[in-house]
Protein backbone atom coordinates (compact mmCIF):
# COMPACT_ATOMS: atom_id res chain seq x y z
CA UNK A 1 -36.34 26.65 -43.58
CA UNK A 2 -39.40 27.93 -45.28
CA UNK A 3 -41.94 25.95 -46.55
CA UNK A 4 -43.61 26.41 -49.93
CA UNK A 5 -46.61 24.42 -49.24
CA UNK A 6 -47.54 22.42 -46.20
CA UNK A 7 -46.70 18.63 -46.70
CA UNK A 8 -49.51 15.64 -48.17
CA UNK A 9 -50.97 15.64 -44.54
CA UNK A 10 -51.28 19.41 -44.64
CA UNK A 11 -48.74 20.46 -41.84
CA UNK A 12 -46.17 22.35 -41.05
CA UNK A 13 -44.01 20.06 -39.05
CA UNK A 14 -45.75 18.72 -36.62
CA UNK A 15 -47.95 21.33 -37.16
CA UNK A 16 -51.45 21.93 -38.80
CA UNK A 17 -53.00 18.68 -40.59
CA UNK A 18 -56.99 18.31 -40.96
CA UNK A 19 -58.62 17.94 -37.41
CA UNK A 20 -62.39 18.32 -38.86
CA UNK A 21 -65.18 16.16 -38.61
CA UNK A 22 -65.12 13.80 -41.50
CA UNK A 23 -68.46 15.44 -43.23
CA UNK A 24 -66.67 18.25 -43.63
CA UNK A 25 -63.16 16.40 -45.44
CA UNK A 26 -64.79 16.30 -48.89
CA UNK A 27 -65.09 19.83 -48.97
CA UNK A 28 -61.70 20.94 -47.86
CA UNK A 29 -60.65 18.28 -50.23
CA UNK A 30 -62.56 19.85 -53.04
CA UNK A 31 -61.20 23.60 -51.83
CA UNK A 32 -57.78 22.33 -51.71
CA UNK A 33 -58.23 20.69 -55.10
CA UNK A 34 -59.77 24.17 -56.85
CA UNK A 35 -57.89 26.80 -54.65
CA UNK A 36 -54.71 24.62 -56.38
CA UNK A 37 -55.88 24.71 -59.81
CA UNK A 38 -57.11 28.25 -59.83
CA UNK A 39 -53.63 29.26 -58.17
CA UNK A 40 -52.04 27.61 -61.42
CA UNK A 41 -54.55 29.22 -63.90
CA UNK A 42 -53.39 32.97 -65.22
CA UNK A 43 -56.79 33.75 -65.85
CA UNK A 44 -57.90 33.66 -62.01
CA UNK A 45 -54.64 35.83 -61.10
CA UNK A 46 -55.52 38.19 -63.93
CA UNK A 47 -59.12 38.57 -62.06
CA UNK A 48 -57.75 38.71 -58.95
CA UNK A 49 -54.76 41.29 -59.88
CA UNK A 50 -57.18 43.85 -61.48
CA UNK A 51 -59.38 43.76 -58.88
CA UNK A 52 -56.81 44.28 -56.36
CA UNK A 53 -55.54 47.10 -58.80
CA UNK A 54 -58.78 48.43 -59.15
CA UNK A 55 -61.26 48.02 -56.58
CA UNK A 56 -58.75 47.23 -53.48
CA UNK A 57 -55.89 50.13 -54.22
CA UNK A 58 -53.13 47.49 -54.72
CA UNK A 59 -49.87 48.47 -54.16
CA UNK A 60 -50.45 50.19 -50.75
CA UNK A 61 -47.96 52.64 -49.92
CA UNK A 62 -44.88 52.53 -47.81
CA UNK A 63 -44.36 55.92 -45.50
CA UNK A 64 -41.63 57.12 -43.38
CA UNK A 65 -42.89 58.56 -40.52
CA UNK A 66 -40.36 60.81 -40.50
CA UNK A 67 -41.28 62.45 -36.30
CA UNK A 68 -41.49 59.12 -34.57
CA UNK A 69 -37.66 58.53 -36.60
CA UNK A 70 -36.13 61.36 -35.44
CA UNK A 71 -37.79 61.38 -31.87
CA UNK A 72 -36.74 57.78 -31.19
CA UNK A 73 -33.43 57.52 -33.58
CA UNK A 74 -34.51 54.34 -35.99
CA UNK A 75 -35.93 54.58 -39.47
CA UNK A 76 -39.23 54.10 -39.01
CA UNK A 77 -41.47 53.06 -42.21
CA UNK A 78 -45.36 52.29 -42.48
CA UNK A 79 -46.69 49.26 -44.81
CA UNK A 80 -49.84 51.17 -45.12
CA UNK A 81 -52.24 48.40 -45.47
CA UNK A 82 -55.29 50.93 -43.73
CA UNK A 83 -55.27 52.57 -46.99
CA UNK A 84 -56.64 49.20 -48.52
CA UNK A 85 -60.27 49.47 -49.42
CA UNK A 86 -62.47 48.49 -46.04
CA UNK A 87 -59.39 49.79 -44.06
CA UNK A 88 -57.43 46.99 -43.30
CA UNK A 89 -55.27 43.89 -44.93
CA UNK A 90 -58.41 41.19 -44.65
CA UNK A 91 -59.72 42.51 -48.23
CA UNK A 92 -56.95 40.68 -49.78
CA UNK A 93 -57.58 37.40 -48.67
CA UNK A 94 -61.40 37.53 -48.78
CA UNK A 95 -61.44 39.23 -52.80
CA UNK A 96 -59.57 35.95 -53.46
CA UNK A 97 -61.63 33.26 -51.82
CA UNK A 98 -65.08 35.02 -53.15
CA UNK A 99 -63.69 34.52 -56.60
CA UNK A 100 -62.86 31.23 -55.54
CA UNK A 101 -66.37 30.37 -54.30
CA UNK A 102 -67.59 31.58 -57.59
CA UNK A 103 -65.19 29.32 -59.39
CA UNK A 104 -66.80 26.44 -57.13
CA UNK A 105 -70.49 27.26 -58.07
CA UNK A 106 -71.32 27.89 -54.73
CA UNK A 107 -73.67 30.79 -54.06
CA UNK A 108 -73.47 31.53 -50.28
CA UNK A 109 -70.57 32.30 -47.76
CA UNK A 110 -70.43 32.69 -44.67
CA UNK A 111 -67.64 33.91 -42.64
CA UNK A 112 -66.33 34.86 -38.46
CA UNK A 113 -65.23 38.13 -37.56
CA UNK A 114 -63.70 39.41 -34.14
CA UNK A 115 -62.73 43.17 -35.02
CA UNK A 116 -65.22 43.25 -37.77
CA UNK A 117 -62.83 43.92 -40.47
CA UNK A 118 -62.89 40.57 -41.87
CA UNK A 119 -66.32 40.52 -41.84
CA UNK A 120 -66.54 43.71 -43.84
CA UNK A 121 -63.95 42.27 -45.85
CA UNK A 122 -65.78 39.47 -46.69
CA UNK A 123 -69.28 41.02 -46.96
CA UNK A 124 -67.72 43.81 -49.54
CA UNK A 125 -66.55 40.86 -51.50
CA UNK A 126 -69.59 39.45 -51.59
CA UNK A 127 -71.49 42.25 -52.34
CA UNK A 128 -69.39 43.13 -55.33
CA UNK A 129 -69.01 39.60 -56.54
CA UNK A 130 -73.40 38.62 -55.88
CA UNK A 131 -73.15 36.24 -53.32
CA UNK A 132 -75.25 35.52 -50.57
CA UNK A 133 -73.32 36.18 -46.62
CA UNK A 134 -73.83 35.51 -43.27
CA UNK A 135 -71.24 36.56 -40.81
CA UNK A 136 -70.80 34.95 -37.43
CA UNK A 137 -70.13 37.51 -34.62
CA UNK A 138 -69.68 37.40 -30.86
CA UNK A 139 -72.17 39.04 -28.64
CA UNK A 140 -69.11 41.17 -26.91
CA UNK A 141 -67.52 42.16 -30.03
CA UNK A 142 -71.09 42.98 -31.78
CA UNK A 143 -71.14 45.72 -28.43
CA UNK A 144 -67.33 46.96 -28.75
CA UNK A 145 -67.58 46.66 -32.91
CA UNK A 146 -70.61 48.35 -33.16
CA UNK A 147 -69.37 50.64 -36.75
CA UNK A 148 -68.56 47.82 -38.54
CA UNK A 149 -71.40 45.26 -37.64
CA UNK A 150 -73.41 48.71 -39.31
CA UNK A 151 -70.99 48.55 -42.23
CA UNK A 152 -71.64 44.69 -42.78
CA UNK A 153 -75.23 44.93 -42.99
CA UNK A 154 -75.22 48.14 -45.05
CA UNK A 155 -73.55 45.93 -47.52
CA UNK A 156 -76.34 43.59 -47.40
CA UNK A 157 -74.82 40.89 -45.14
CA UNK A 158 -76.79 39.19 -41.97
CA UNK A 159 -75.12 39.29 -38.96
CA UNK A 160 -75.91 36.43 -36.47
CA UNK A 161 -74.73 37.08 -33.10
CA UNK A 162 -72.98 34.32 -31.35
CA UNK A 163 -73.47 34.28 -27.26
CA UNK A 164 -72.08 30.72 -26.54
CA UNK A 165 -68.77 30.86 -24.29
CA UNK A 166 -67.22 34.60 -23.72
CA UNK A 167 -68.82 35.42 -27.22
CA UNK A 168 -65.58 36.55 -28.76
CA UNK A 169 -63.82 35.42 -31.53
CA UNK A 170 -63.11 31.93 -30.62
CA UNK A 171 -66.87 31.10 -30.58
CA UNK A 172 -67.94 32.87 -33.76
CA UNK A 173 -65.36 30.49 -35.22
CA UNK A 174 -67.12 27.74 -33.36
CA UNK A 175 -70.28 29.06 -34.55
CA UNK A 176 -69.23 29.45 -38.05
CA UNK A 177 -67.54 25.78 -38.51
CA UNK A 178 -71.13 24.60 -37.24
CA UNK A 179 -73.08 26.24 -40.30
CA UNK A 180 -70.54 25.01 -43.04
CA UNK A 181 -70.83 20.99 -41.40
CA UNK A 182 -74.62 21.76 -42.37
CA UNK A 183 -74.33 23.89 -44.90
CA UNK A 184 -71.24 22.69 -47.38
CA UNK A 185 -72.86 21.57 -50.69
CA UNK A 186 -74.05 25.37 -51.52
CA UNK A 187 -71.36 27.47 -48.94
CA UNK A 188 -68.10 28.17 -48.98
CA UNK A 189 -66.83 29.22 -45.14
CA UNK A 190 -63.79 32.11 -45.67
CA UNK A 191 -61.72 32.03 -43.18
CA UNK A 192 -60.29 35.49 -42.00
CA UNK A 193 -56.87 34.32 -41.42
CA UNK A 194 -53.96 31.92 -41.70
CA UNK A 195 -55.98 29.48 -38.72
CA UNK A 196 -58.14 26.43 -39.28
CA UNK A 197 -58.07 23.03 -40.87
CA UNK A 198 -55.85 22.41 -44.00
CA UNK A 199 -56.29 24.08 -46.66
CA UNK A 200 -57.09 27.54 -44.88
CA UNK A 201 -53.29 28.64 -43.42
CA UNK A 202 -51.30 27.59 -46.88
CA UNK A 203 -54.42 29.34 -49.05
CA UNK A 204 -54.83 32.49 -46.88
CA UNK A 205 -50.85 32.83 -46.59
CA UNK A 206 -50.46 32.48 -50.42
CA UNK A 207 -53.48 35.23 -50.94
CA UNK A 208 -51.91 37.83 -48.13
CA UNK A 209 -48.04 37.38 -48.86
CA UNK A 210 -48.84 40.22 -51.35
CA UNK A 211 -48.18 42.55 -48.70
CA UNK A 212 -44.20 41.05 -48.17
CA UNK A 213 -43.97 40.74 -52.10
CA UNK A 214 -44.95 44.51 -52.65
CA UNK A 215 -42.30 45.44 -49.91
CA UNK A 216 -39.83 43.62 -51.29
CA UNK A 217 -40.05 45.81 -54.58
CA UNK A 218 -40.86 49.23 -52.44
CA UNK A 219 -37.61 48.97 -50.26
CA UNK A 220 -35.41 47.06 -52.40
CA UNK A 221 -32.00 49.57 -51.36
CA UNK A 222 -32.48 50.69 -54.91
CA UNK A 223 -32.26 54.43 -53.92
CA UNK A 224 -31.57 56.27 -50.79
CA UNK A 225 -35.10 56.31 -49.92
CA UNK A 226 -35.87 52.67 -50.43
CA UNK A 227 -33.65 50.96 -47.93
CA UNK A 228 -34.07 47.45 -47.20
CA UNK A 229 -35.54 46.65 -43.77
CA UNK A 230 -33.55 45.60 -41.13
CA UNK A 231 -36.49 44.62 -38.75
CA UNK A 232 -40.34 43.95 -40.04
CA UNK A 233 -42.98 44.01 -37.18
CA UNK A 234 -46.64 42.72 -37.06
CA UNK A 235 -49.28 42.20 -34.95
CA UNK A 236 -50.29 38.69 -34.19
CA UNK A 237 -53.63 37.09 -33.45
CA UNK A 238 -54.56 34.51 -36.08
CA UNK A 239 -51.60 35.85 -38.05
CA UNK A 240 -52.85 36.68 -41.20
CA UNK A 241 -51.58 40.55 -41.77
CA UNK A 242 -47.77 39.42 -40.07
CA UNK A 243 -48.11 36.24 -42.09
CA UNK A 244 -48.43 38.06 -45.05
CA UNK A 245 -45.38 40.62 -44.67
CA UNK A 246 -43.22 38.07 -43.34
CA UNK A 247 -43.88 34.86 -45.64
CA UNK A 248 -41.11 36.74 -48.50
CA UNK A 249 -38.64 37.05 -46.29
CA UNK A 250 -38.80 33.95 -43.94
CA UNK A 251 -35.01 32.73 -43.69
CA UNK A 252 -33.65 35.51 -45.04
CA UNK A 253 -31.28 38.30 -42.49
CA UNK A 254 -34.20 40.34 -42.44
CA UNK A 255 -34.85 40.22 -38.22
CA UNK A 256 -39.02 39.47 -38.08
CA UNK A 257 -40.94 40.26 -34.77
CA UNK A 258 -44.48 39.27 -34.51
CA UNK A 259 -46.47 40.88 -31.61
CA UNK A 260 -48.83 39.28 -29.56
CA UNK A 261 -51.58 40.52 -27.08
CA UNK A 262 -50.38 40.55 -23.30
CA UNK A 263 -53.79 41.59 -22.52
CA UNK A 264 -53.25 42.91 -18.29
CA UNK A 265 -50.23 40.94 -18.56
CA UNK A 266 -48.50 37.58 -18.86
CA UNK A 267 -48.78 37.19 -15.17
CA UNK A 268 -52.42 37.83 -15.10
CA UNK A 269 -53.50 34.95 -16.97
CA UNK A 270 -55.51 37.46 -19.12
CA UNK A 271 -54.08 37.98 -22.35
CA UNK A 272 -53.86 36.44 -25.87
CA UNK A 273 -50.24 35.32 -25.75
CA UNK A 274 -50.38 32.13 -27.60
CA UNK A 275 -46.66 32.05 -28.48
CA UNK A 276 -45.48 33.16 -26.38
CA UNK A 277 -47.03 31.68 -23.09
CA UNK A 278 -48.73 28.97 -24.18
CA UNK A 279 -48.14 24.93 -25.54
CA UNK A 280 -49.08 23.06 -28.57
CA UNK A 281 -52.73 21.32 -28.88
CA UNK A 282 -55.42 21.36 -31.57
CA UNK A 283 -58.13 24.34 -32.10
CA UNK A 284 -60.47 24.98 -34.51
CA UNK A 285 -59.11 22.04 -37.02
CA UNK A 286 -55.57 22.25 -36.32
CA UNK A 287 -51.96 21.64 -34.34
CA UNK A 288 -50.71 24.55 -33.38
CA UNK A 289 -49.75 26.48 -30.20
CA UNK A 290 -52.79 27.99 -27.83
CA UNK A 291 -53.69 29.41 -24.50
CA UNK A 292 -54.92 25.53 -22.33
CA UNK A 293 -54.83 24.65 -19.16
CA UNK A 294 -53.16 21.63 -17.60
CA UNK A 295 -56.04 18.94 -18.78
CA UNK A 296 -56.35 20.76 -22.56
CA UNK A 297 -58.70 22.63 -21.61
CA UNK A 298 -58.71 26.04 -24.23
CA UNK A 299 -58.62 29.12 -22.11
CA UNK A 300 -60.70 31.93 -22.86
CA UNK A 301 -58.05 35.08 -24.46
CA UNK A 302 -58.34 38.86 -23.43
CA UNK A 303 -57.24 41.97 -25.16
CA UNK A 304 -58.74 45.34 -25.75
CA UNK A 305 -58.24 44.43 -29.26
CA UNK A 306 -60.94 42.22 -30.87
CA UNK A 307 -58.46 41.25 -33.36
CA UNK A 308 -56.58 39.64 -31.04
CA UNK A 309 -58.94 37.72 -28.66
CA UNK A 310 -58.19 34.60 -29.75
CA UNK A 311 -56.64 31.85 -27.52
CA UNK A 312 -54.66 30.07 -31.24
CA UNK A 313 -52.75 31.28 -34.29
CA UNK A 314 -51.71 29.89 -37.49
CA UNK A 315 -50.09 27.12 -37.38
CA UNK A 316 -47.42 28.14 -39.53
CA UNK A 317 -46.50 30.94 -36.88
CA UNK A 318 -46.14 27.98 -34.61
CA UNK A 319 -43.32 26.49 -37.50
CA UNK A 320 -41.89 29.91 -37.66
CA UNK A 321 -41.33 29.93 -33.43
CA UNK A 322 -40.08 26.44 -33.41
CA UNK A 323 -37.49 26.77 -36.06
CA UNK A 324 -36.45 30.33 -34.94
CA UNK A 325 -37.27 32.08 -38.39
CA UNK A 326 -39.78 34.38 -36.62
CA UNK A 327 -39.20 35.67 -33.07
CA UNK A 328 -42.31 36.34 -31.32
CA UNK A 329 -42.76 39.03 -28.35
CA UNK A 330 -46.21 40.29 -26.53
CA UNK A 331 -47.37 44.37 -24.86
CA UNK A 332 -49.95 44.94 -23.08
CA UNK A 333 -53.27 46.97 -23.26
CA UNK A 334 -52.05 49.91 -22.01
CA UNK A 335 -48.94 49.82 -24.02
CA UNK A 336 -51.25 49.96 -26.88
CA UNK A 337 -53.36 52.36 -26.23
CA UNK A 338 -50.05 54.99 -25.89
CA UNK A 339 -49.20 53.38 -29.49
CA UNK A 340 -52.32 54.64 -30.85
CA UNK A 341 -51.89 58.34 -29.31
CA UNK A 342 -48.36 58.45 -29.95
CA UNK A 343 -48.98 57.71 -33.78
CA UNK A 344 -51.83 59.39 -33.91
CA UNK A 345 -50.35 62.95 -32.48
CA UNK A 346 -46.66 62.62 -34.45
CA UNK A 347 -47.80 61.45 -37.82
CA UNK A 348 -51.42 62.06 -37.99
CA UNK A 349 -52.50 58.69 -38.62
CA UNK A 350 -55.15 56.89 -36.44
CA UNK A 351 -53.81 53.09 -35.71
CA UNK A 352 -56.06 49.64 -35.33
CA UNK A 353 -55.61 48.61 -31.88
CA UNK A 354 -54.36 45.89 -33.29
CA UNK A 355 -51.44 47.39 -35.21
CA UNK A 356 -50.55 49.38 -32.26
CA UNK A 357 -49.54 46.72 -31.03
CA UNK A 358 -46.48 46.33 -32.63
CA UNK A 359 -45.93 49.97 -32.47
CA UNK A 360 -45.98 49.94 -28.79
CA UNK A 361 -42.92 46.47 -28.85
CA UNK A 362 -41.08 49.27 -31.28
CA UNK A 363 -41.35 52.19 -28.98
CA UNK A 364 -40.33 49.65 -26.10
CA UNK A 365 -37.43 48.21 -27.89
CA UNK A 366 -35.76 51.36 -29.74
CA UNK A 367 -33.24 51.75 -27.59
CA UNK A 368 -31.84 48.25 -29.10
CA UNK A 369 -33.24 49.81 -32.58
CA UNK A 370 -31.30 52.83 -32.64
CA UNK A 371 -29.90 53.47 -36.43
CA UNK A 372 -31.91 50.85 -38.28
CA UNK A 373 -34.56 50.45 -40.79
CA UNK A 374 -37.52 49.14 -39.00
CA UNK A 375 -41.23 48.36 -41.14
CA UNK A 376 -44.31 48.23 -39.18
CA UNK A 377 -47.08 46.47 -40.80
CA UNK A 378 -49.98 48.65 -40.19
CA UNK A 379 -52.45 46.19 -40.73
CA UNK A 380 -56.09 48.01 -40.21
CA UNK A 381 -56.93 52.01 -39.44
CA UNK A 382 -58.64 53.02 -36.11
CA UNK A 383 -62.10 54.43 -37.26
CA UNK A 384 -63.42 50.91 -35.52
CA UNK A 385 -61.95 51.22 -32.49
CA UNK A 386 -62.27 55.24 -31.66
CA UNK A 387 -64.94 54.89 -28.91
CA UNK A 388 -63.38 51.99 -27.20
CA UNK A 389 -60.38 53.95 -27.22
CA UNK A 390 -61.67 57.22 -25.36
CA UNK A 391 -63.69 54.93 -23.06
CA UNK A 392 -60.32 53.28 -21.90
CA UNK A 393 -58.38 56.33 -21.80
């Protein structure tokens, strides 16, 4: 069944719970503590409503790309979450926990980013709101992210480059848990998805399952253009974007796929597939299911999407395999890359390489599709990935 909140321990099952060093359990007892009080208290969802309405573009549209539906024979709609101010779904989550951190008194943030999005996310949100930022970044993704590491310091954020392990995602996570242990009396560390200790999954779900909730009232089989979805897909690295379209309709007959990064392929060892090819163990302050190898060592992830470079993912996504509410399925790197053409030359919109990702597991699986309403939850536009994207091609 679906779970409301995670339970006194902070899991999900047997999965999530506070694996943090103990100077650092004060202050996730403290955001746990506000985040709840502020989630009761109108006043902060009146802030955080208008500025979603305002500044973010809150309700995002919902499109039917009417082409790829007729060329493949399923009803194909769009959860147009690139049209969200910094181009992608991570503005939701980060407007919230800046307002947060100002609720806390605490004038700097700092933040990880893999894609960058997040971290423009987070450094727009601090920008608007005053607050001081520092956003940890790897050392590949700095090269391959190039646009938006300009973006974050255009908005007056410091980027510190991380170049400890593969300097991806995982380590800029590393990086960033180091600076809040040192740093927690003034800083307040947003997390840029559903991962990490409790209370980061439960707090980022609650502040992205916006996406599902607007859905809900945009396809509600009022009219004969607002049928109800039959299948919802979503990408899936941390899990934040699929987290938040799925979360409303978790046990309902909705069918959810969340898509994971096969990288060169399952069989390669080189891919991000944490789901669905690898086993339960602890990263980054939680249970949950990650790429390891037979002594627990964590595995360094691959995909040609920084988004999805990571070797976890929410432990709630790990609930939502065990228990069967969420099914989870992986394509590969050159999968998509066609996703992003294909889109890109039928409907005129330029994917995330993230998002194409569960474009491609569409295109793959239409045959089994044919007739129904499927939603793809296109998490992030492409502007950040464009050169990466010609240099593969």
């Amino acid at each position: 069944m679906r779970l409301d909140k995670p339970d006194t321990q902070g899991r999900f099952a047997q999965f999530g719970g506070q694996f943090a060093p103990e100077t650092l359990m004060p202050a996730l007892e403290e955001l746990e503590t506000e985040f709840t009080k502020a989630w009761a208290d109108p006043g902060f969802h009146d802030e955080l409503n208008s500025l979603l309405r305002d500044f973010v573009g809150r309700p995002t549209p919902v499109y039917r790309a009417a082409r790829l539906s007729a060329q493949y024979g399923i009803e194909l709609y769009l959860k147009r979450e690139d049209l969200a101010h910094t181009g992608a779904h991570k503005i939701n989550n980060t407007i919230g926990q800046a307002l947060l951190t100002k609720r806390m008194g605490k004038p700097r943030v700092i933040a990880e980013t893999g894609a960058g999005q997040h971290g423009v996310a987070t450094a727009t949100a601090c920008a608007l709101l005053g607050q001081e930022c520092v956003v940890y970044m790897g050392e590949k993704d700095i090269e391959r992210q190039a646009l938006n590491v300009h973006r974050m310091r255009m908005l007056g954020t410091e980027v510190r480059p991380v170049t400890s392990g593969a300097g991806t995602l995982k380590d800029a996570v590393s990086a960033a848990m180091r600076d809040w242990v040192a740093s927690v009396d003034g800083t307040h560390y947003i997390i840029g998805s559903v991962v990490g200790p409790h209370p980061f999954p439960w707090m980022v779900r609650e502040l992205q399952k916006v996406i599902g909730e607007e859905l809900e009232t945009q396809m509600d089989g009022s009219a004969p253009e607002r049928p109800q979805p039959d299948v919802i897909v979503a990408c899936v690295g941390g899990g934040s974007n699929a987290m938040g379209i799925f979360y409303p309709y978790a046990g309902s007959d909705v069918d959810l796929v969340g898509v994971e990064a096969a990288g060169y392929g399952l069989e390669s060892g080189q891919h991000g597939a944490s789901l669905v090819a690898g086993s339960p163990g602890v990263i980054h302050g939680s249970m949950t299911y990650l790429l390891q190898d037979d002594q627990g060592q964590i595995l360094e992830a691959h995909s040609i999407s920084a988004g999805l470079d990571y070797p976890g993912v929410g432990p709630e996504h790990a609930y939502f395999k065990d228990t069967g509410l969420v099914r989870y399925a992986s394509v590969t790197d050159e999968e998509a890359l066609e996703a992003v053409y294909l889109l890109a030359s039928t409907e005129g919109i330029i994917p995330a390489l993230e998002s194409a990702h569960g474009l491609a597991w569409i295109i793959k699986e239409a045959p089994s599709l044919q007739g129904k309403v499927v939603v793809l939850n296109l998490s992030g536009r492409g502007d950040k990935d464009v050169e990466l994207i010609v240099e593969q091609s």
